[in-house]
C-alpha atoms as a PDB file:
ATOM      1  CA  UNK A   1      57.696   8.996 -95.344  1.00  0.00           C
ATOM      2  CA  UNK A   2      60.095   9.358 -92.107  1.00  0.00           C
ATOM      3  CA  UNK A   3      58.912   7.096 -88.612  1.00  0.00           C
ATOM      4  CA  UNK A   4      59.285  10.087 -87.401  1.00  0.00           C
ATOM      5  CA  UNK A   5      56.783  12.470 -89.362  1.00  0.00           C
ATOM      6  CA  UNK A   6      54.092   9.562 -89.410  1.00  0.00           C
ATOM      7  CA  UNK A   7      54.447   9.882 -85.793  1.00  0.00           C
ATOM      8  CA  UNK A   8      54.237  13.520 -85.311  1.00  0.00           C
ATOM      9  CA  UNK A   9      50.932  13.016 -87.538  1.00  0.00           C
ATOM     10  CA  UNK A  10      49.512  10.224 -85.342  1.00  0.00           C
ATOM     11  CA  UNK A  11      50.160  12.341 -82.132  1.00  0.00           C
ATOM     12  CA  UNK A  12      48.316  15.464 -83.532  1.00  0.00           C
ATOM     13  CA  UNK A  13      45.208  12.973 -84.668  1.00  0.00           C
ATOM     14  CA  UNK A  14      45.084  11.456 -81.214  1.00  0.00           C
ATOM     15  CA  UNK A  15      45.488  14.644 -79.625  1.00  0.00           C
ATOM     16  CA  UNK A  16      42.574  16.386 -81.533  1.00  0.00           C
ATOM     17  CA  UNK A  17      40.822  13.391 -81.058  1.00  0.00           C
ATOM     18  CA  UNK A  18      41.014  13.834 -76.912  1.00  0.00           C
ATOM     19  CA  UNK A  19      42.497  10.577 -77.050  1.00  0.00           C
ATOM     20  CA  UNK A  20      45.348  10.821 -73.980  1.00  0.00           C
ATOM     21  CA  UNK A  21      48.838   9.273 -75.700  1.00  0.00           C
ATOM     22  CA  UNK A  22      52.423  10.206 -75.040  1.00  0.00           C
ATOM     23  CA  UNK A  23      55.773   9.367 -77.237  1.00  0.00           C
ATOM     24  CA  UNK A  24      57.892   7.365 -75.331  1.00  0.00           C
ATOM     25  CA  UNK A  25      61.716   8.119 -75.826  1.00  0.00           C
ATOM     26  CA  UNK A  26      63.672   4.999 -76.884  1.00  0.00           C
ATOM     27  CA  UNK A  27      66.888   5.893 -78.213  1.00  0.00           C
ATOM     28  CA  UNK A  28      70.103   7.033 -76.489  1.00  0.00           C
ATOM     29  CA  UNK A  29      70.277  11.317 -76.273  1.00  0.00           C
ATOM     30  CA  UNK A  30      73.183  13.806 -76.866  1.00  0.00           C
ATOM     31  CA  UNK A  31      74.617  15.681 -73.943  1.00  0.00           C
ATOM     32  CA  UNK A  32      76.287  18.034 -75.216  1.00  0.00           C
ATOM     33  CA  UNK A  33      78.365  19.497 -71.716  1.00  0.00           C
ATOM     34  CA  UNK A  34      80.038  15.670 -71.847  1.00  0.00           C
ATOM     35  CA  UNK A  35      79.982  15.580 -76.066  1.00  0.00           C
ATOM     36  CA  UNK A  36      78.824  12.214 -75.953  1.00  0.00           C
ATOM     37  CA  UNK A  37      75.537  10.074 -76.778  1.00  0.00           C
ATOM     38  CA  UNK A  38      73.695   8.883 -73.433  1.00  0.00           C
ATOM     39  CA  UNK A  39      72.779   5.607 -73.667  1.00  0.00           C
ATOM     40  CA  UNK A  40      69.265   4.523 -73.566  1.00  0.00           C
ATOM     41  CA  UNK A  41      68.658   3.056 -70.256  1.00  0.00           C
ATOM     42  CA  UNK A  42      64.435   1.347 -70.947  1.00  0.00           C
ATOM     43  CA  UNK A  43      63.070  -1.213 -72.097  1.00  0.00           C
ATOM     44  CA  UNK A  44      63.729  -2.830 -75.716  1.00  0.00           C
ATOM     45  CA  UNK A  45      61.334  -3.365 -77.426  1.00  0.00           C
ATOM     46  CA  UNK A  46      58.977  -0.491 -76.051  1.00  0.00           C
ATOM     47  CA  UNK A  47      55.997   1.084 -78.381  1.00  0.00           C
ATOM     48  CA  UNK A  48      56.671   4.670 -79.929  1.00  0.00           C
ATOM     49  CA  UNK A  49      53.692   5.823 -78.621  1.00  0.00           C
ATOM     50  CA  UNK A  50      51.775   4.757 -75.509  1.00  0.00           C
ATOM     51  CA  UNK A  51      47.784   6.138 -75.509  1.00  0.00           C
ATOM     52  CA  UNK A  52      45.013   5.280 -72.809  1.00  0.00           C
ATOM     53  CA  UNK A  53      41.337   4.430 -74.296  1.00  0.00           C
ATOM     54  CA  UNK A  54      38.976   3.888 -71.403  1.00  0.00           C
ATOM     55  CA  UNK A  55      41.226   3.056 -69.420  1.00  0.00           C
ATOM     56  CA  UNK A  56      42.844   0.178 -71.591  1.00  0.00           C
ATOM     57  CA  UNK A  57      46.562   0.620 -72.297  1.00  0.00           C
ATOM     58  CA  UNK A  58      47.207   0.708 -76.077  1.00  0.00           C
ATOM     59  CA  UNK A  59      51.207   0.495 -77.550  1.00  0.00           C
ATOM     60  CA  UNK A  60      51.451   1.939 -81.024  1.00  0.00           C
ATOM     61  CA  UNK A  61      54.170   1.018 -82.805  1.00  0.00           C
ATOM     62  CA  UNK A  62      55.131   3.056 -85.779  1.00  0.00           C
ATOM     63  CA  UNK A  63      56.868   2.095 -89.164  1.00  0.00           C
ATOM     64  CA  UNK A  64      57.281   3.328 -92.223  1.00  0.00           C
ATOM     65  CA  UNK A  65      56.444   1.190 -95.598  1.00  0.00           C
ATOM     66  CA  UNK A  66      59.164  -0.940 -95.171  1.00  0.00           C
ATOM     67  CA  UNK A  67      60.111  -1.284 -91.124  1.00  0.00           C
ATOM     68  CA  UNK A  68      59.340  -4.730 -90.058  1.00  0.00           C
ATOM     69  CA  UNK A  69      59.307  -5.521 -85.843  1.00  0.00           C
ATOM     70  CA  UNK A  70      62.170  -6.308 -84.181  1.00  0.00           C
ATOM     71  CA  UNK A  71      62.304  -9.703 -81.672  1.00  0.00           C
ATOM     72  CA  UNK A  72      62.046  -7.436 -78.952  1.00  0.00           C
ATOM     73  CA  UNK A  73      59.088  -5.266 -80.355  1.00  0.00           C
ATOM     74  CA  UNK A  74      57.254  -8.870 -80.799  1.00  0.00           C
ATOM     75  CA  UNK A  75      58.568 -10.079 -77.133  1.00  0.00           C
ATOM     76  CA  UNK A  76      56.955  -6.766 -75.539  1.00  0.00           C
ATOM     77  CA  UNK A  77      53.963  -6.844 -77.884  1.00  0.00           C
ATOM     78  CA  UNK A  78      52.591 -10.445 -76.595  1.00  0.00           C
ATOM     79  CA  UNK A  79      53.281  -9.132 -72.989  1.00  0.00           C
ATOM     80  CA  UNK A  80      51.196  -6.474 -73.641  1.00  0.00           C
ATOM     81  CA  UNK A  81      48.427  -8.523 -75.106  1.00  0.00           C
ATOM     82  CA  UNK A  82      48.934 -10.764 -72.282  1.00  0.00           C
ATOM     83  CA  UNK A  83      48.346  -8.587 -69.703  1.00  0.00           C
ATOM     84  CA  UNK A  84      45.156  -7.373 -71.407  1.00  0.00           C
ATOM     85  CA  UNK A  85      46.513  -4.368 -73.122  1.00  0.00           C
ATOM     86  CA  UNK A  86      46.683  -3.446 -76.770  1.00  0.00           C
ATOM     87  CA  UNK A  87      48.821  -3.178 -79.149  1.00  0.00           C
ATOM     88  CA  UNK A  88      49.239  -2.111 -82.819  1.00  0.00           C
ATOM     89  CA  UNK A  89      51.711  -1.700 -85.764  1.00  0.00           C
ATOM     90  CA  UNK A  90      50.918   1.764 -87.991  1.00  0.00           C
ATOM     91  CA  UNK A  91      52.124   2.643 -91.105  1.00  0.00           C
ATOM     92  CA  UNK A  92      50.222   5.831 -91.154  1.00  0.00           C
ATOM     93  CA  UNK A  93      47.328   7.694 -90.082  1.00  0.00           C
ATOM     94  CA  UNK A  94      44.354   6.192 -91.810  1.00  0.00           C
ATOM     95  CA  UNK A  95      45.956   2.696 -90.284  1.00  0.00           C
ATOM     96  CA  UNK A  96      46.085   4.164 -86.886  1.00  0.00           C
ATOM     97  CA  UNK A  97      42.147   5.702 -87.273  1.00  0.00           C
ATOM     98  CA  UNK A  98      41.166   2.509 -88.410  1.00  0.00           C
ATOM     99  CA  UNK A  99      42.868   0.533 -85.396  1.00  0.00           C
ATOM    100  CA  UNK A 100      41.552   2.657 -82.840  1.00  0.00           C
ATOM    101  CA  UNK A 101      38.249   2.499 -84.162  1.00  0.00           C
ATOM    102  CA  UNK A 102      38.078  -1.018 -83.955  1.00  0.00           C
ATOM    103  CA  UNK A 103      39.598  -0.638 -80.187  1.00  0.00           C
ATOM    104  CA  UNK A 104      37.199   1.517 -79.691  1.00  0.00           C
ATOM    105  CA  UNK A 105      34.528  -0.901 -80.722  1.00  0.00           C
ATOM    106  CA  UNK A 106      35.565  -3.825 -79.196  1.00  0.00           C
ATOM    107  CA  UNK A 107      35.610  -1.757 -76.223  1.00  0.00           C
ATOM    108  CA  UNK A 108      32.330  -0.451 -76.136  1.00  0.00           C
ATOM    109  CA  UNK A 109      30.922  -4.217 -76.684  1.00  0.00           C
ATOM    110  CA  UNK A 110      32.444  -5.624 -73.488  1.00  0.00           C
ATOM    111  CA  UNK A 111      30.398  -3.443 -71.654  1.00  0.00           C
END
């Protein structure tokens, strides 16, 4: 299966879910008055998908059977962590259900 159609799956979920999360754009875009690609200006490394549990930041980064993390994915994934955030690698939905149940869990037991 595509990145891009286990994404489109994970939004949906989240969304039914009432679970706030947003796709974050990370690749250049066409314009097509100058008929040229637009080169992505953010941050490498950035999560697919950016959702907010109870006020904790979550980055959900999204791969398909075989994608593997870049360096920078790994770089902005322990700056996440480090700044108290989460962050997680899906492969697909049931991953992604799982991982934000546990989120949700650990959550609810620092209160």
């Amino acid at each position: 299966m595509k990145e891009s159609d286990i994404q489109r799956s994970m939004l949906t979920w989240l969304e039914l879910k009432g679970i706030f999360a947003f796709p974050i754009k990370n690749t250049g875009t066409y314009d097509p008055t100058a008929k040229c690609f637009r080169s992505f200006r953010g941050i490498k490394g950035i999560p697919d998908v950016v959702a907010i549990i109870e006020g904790r930041f979550i980055g959900i980064e999204v791969k398909n059977e075989k994608g593997k993390q870049s360096e920078d994915q790994k770089l902005v994934e322990q700056r996440i962590v480090e700044e108290g955030g989460y962050y997680i690698v899906v492969r697909s939905l049931e991953e992604l259900e799982t991982d934000i149940k546990e989120i949700k869990s650990e959550l609810k037991n620092l209160q």
